[in-house]
Every structure is written in C-alpha cells, then in structure tokens.
C-alpha atoms as a PDB file:
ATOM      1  CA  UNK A   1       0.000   0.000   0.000  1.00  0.00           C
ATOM      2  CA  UNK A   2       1.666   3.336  -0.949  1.00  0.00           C
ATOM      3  CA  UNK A   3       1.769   5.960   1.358  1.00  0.00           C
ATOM      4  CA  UNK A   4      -1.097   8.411  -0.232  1.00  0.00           C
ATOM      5  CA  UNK A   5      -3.063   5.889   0.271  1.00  0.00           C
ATOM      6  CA  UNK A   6      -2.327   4.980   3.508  1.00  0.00           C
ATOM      7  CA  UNK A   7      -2.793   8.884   4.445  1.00  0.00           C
ATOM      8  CA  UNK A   8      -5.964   9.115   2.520  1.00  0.00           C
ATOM      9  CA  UNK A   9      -7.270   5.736   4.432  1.00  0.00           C
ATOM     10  CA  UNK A  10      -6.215   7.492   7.763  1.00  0.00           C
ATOM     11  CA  UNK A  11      -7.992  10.913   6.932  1.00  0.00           C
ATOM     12  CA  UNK A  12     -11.371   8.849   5.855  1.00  0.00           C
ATOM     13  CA  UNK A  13     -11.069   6.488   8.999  1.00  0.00           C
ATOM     14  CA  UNK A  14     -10.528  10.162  11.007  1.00  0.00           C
ATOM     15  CA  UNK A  15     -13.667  11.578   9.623  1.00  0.00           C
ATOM     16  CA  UNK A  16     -15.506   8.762  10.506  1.00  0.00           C
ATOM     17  CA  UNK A  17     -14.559   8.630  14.051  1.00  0.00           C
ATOM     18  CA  UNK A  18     -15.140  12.334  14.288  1.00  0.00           C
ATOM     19  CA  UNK A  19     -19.063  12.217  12.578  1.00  0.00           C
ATOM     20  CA  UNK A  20     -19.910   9.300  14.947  1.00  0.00           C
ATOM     21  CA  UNK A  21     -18.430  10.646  18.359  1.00  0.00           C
ATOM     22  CA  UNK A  22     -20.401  14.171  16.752  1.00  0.00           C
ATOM     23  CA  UNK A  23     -23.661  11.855  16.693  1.00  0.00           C
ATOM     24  CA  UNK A  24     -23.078  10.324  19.981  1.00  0.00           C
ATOM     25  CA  UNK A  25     -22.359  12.935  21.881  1.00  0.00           C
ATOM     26  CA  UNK A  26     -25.958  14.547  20.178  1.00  0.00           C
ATOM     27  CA  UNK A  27     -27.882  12.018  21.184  1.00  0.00           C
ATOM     28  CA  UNK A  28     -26.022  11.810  25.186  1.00  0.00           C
ATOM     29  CA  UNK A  29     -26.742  16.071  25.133  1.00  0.00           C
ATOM     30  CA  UNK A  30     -30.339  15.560  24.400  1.00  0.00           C
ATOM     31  CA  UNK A  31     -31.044  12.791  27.375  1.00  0.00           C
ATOM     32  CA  UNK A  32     -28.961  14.920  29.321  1.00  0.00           C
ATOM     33  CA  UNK A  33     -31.037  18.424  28.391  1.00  0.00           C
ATOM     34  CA  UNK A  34     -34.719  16.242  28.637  1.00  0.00           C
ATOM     35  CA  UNK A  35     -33.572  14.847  32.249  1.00  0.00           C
ATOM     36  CA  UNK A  36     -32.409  11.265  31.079  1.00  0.00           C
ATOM     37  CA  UNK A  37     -34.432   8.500  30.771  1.00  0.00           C
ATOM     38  CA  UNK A  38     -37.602   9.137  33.122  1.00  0.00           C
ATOM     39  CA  UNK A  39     -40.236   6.046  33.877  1.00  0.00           C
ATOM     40  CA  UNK A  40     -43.235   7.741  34.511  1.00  0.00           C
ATOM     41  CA  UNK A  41     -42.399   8.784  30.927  1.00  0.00           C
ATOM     42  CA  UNK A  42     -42.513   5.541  29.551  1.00  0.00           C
ATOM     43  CA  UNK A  43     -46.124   5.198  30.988  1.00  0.00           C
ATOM     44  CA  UNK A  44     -48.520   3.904  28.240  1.00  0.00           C
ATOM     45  CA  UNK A  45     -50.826   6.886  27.459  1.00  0.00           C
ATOM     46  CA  UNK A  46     -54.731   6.035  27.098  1.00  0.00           C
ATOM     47  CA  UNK A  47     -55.591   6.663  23.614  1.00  0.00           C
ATOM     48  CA  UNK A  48     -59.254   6.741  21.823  1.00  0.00           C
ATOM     49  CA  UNK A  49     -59.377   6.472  18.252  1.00  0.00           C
ATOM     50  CA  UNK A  50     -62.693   7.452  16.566  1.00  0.00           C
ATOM     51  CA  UNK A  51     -63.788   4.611  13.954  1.00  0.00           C
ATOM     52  CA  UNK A  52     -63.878   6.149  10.784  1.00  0.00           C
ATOM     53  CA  UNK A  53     -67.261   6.182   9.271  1.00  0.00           C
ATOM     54  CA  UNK A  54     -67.323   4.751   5.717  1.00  0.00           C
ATOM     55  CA  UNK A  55     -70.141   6.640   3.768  1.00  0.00           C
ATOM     56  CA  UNK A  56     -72.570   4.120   2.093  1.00  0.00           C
ATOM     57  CA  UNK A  57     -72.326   3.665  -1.581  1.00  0.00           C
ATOM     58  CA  UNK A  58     -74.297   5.215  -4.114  1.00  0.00           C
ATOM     59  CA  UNK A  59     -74.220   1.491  -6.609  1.00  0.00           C
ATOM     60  CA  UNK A  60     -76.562   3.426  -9.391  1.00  0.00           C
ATOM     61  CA  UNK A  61     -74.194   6.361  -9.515  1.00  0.00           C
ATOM     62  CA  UNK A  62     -71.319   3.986  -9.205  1.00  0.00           C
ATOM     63  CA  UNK A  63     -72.530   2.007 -12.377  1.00  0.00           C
ATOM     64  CA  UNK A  64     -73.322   5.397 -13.983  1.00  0.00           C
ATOM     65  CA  UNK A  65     -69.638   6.410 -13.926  1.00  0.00           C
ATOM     66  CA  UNK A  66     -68.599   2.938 -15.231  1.00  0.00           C
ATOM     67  CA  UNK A  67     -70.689   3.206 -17.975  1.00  0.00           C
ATOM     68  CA  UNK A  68     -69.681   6.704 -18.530  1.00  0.00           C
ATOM     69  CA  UNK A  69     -66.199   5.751 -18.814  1.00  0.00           C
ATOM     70  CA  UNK A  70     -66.838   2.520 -21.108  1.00  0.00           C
ATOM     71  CA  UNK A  71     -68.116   4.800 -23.693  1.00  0.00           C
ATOM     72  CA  UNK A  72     -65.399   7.437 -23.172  1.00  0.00           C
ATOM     73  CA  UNK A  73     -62.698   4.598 -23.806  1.00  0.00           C
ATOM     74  CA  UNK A  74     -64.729   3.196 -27.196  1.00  0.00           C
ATOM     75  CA  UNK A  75     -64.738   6.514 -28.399  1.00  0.00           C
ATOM     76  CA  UNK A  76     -61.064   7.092 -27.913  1.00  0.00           C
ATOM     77  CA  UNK A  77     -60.304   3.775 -28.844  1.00  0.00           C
ATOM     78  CA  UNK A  78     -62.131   4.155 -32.116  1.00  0.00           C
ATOM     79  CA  UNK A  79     -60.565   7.685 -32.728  1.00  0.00           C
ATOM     80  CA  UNK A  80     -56.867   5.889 -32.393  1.00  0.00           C
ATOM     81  CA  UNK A  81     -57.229   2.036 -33.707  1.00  0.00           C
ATOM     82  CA  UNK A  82     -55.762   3.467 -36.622  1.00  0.00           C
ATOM     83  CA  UNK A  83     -52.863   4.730 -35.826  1.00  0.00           C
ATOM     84  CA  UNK A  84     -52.656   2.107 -33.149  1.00  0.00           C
ATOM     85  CA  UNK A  85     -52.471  -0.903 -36.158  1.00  0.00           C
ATOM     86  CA  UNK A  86     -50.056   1.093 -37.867  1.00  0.00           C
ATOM     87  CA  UNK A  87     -47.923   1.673 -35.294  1.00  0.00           C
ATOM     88  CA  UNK A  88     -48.453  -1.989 -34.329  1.00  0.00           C
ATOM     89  CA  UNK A  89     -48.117  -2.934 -38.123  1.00  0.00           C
ATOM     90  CA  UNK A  90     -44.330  -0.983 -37.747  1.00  0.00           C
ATOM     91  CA  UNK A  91     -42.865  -1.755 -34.581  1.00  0.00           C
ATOM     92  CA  UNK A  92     -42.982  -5.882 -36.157  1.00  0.00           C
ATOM     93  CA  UNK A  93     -39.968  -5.507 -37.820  1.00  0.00           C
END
C-alpha cells in the first residue's frame, strides 16, 4: 500500500470517528437536556381512536360512472385504432 493511500485511508477512517463521536455525543446532550431516561415517561398513554365512518355507496351512480367511462374509452379507442395498427403494423420488424 503506498503511502497516499495509507494517508488518505487514515484521513477517511478520522472523519468517521469524528461524525460518529459528533452523533453520539448529540444524542447523550439531548437525554442529558430532557432529564435522562424518566419512567413515569414511559407510561402507556390512554388513547381513543374514533372509527372512521365509511359513507354508504351510491351502486346506481357507481354504475353510472362505469358506464360513462366505457363509452369514453370506445370513443377514444375508435378515434386511435388506426394509428394504433399502424404503429403496431411498424414496430414488427
């Protein structure tokens, strides 16, 4: 191993040890700020969720929107079948 890379190995290993004792000593300042590690802290809260309320389903307006968009798709499918084949017809080279 030459020695620029032995230096550049020893600068990289040095900025390692520096960002992790930075990132230790963050997280022993903020238990040490918030009073450490407190039980009654760890208490289990009481929490009530409210059930969501699903609306009921409108099935006629439901199928009206399906049918709505079948005949939206025939048109456009009818409007581009033929350029669609071509393009089809070209790409099986």
């Amino acid at each position: 191993m030459s020695p620029a890379q032995k230096t550049f190995n020893m600068v990289v290993a040095s900025f390692i040890a520096g960002v992790s004792a930075m990132a230790l000593a963050g997280v022993v300042a903020t238990v040490a700020v918030k009073g450490g590690l407190e039980v009654y802290a760890a208490e289990a809260a009481i929490v009530e969720h409210e059930a969501a309320q699903i609306a009921p389903l409108d099935v006629a307006a439901v199928r009206s929107r399906l049918a709505s968009a079948e005949q939206s798709m025939a048109a456009t499918r009818s409007r581009t079948e033929r350029a669609m084949t071509r393009l089809e017809r070209l790409s099986d080279r």
